[in-house]
C-alpha atoms as a PDB file:
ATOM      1  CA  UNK A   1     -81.095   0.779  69.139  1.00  0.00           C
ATOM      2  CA  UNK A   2     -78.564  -1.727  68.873  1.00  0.00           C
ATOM      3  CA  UNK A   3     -76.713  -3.424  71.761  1.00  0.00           C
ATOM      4  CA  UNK A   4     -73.191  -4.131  71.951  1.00  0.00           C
ATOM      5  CA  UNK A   5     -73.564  -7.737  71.355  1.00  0.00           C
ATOM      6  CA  UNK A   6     -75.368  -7.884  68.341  1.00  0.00           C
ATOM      7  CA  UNK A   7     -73.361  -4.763  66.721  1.00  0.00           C
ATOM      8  CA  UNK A   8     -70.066  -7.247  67.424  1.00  0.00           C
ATOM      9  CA  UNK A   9     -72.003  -9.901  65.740  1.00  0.00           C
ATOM     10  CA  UNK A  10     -73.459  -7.659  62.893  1.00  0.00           C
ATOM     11  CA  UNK A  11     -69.753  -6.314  62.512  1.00  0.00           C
ATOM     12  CA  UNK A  12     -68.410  -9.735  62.539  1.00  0.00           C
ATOM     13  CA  UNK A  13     -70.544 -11.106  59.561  1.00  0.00           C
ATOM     14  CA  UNK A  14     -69.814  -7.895  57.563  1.00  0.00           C
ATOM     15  CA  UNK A  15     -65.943  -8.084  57.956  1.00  0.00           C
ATOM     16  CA  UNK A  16     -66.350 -12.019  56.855  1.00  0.00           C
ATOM     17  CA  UNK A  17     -68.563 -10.773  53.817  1.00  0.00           C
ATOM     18  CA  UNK A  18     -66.125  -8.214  52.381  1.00  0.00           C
ATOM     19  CA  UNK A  19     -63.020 -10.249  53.174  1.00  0.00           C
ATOM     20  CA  UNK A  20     -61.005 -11.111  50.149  1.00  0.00           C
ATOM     21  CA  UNK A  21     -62.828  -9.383  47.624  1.00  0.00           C
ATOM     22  CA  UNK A  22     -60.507  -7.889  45.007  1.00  0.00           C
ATOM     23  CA  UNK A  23     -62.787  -4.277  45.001  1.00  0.00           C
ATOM     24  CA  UNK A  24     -60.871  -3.809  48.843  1.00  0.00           C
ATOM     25  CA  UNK A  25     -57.515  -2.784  47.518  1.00  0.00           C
ATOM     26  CA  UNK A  26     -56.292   0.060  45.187  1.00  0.00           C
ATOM     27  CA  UNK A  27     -56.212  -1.519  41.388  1.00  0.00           C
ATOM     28  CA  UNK A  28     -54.037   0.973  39.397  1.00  0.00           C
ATOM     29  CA  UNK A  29     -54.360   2.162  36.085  1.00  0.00           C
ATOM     30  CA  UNK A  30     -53.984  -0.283  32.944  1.00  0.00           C
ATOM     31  CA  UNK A  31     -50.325   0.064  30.938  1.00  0.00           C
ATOM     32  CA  UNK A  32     -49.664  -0.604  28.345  1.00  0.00           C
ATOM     33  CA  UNK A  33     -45.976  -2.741  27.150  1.00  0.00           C
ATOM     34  CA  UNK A  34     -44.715  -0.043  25.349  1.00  0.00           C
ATOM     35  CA  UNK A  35     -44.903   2.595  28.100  1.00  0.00           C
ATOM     36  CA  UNK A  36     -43.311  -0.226  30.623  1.00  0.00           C
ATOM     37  CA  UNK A  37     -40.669  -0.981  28.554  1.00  0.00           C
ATOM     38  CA  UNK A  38     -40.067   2.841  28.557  1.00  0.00           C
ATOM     39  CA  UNK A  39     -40.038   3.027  31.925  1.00  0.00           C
ATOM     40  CA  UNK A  40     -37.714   0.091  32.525  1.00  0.00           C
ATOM     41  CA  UNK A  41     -35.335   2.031  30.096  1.00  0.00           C
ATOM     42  CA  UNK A  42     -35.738   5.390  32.317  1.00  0.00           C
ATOM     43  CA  UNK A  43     -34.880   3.146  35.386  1.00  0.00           C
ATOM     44  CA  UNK A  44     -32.034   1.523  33.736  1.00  0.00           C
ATOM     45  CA  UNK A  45     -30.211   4.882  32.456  1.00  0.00           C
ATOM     46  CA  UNK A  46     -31.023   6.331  35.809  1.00  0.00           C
ATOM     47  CA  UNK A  47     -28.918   3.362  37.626  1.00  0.00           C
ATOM     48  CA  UNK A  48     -26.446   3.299  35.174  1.00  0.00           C
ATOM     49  CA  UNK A  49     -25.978   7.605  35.697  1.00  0.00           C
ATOM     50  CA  UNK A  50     -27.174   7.525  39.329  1.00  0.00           C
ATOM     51  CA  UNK A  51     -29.664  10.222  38.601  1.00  0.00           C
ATOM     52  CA  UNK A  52     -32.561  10.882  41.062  1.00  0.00           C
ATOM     53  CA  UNK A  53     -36.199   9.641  40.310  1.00  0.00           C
ATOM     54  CA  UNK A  54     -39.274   9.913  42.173  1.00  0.00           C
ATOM     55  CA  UNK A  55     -41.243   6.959  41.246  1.00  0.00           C
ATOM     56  CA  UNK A  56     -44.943   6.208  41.537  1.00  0.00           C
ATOM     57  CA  UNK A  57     -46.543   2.979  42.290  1.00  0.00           C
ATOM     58  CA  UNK A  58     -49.465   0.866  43.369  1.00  0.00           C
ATOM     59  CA  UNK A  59     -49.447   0.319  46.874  1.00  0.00           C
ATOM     60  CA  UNK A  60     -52.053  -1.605  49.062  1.00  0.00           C
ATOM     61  CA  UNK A  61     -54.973   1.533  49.447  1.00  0.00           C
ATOM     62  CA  UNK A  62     -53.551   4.041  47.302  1.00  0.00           C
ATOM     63  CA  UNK A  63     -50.810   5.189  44.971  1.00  0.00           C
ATOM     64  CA  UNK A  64     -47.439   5.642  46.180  1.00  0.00           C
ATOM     65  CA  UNK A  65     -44.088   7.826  45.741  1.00  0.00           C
ATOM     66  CA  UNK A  66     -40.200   6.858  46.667  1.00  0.00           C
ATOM     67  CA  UNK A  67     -37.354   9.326  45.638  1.00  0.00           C
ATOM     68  CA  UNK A  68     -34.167   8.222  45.851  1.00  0.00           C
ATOM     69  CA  UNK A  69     -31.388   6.123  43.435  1.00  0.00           C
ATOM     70  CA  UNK A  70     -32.174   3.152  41.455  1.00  0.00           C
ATOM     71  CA  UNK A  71     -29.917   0.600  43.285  1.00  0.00           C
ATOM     72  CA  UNK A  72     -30.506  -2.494  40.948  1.00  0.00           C
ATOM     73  CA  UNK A  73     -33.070  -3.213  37.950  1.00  0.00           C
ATOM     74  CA  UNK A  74     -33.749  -6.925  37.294  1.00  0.00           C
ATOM     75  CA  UNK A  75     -35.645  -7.004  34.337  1.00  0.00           C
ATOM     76  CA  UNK A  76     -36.045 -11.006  33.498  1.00  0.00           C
ATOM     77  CA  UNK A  77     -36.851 -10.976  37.843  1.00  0.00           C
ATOM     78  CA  UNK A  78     -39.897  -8.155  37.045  1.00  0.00           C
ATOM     79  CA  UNK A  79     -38.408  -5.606  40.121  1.00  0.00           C
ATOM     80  CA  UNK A  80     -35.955  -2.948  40.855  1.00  0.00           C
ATOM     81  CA  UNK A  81     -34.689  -1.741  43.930  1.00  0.00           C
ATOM     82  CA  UNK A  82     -34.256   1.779  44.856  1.00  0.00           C
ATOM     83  CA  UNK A  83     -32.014   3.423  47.812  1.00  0.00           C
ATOM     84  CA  UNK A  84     -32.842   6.880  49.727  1.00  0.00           C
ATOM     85  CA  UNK A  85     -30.138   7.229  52.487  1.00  0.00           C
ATOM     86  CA  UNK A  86     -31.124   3.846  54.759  1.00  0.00           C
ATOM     87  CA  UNK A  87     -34.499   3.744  53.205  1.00  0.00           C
ATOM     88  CA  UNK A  88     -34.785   0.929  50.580  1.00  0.00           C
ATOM     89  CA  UNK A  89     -37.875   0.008  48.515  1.00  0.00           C
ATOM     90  CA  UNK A  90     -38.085  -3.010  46.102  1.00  0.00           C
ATOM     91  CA  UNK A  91     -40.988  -2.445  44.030  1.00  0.00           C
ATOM     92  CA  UNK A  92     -41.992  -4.750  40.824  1.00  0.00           C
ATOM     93  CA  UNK A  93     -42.523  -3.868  37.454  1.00  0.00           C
ATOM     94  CA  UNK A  94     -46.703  -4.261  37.685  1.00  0.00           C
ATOM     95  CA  UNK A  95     -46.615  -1.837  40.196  1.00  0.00           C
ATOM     96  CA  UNK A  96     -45.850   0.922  38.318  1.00  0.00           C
ATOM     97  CA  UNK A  97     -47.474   3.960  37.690  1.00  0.00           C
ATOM     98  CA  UNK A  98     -44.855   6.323  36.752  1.00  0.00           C
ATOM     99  CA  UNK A  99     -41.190   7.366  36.437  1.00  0.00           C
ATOM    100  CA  UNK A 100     -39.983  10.827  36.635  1.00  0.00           C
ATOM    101  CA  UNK A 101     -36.104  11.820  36.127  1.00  0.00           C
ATOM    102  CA  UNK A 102     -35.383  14.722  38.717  1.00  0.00           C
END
C-alpha cells in the first residue's frame, strides 16, 4: 500500500517525465498543399458571399468544430478569423482539418 507521501512524490516524477513530450497533444492528420489551397479558396468565397461554414480543426486534445461567418482570411499571415454572434475564433491554416459550406 502506498502512503500519501510517496504517491505525491511518485506522481510528481511522473508528471516531470511526460512533460513536454510531443505524444501529449492531439497531432492531426497530414494534408496535403493541394487540399489546403482548396480549402483557403472555400474560406475565401465563403467571406466574400458570407455563406455559413462549419469548420474543423486541431485543437489542443482533440479535433474541433466552429460554425459561423468567415470574418477575414489572411493568406500570406497563415489564419482566418471566423464570427458566430459574439463568439470569434482565429484559427491558422495548419490547423485545419476540414471545411464544409452549409
Amino acid at each position: 500500500m502506498m502512503l500519501a507521501a510517496s504517491f505525491h512524490k511518485w506522481y510528481s516524477r511522473q508528471q516531470r517525465n511526460t512533460a513536454g513530450t510531443p505524444s501529449s497533444g492531439y497531432q492531426p492528420p497530414a494534408i496535403d498543399q493541394d487540399q489546403l489551397e482548396y480549402m483557403i479558396f472555400l474560406l475565401e468565397e465563403a467571406c466574400e458571399l458570407q455563406k455559413r461554414v462549419i469548420v474543423t480543426y486541431a485543437g489542443k486534445y482533440s479535433p474541433l468544430q466552429f460554425y459561423g461567418y468567415v470574418s477575414k482570411v489572411y493568406p500570406y499571415d497563415g489564419w482566418f478569423l471566423m464570427t458566430n454572434g459574439e463568439w470569434k475564433k482565429r484559427i491558422t491554416f495548419g490547423q485545419l482539418i476540414d471545411v464544409d459550406w452549409i
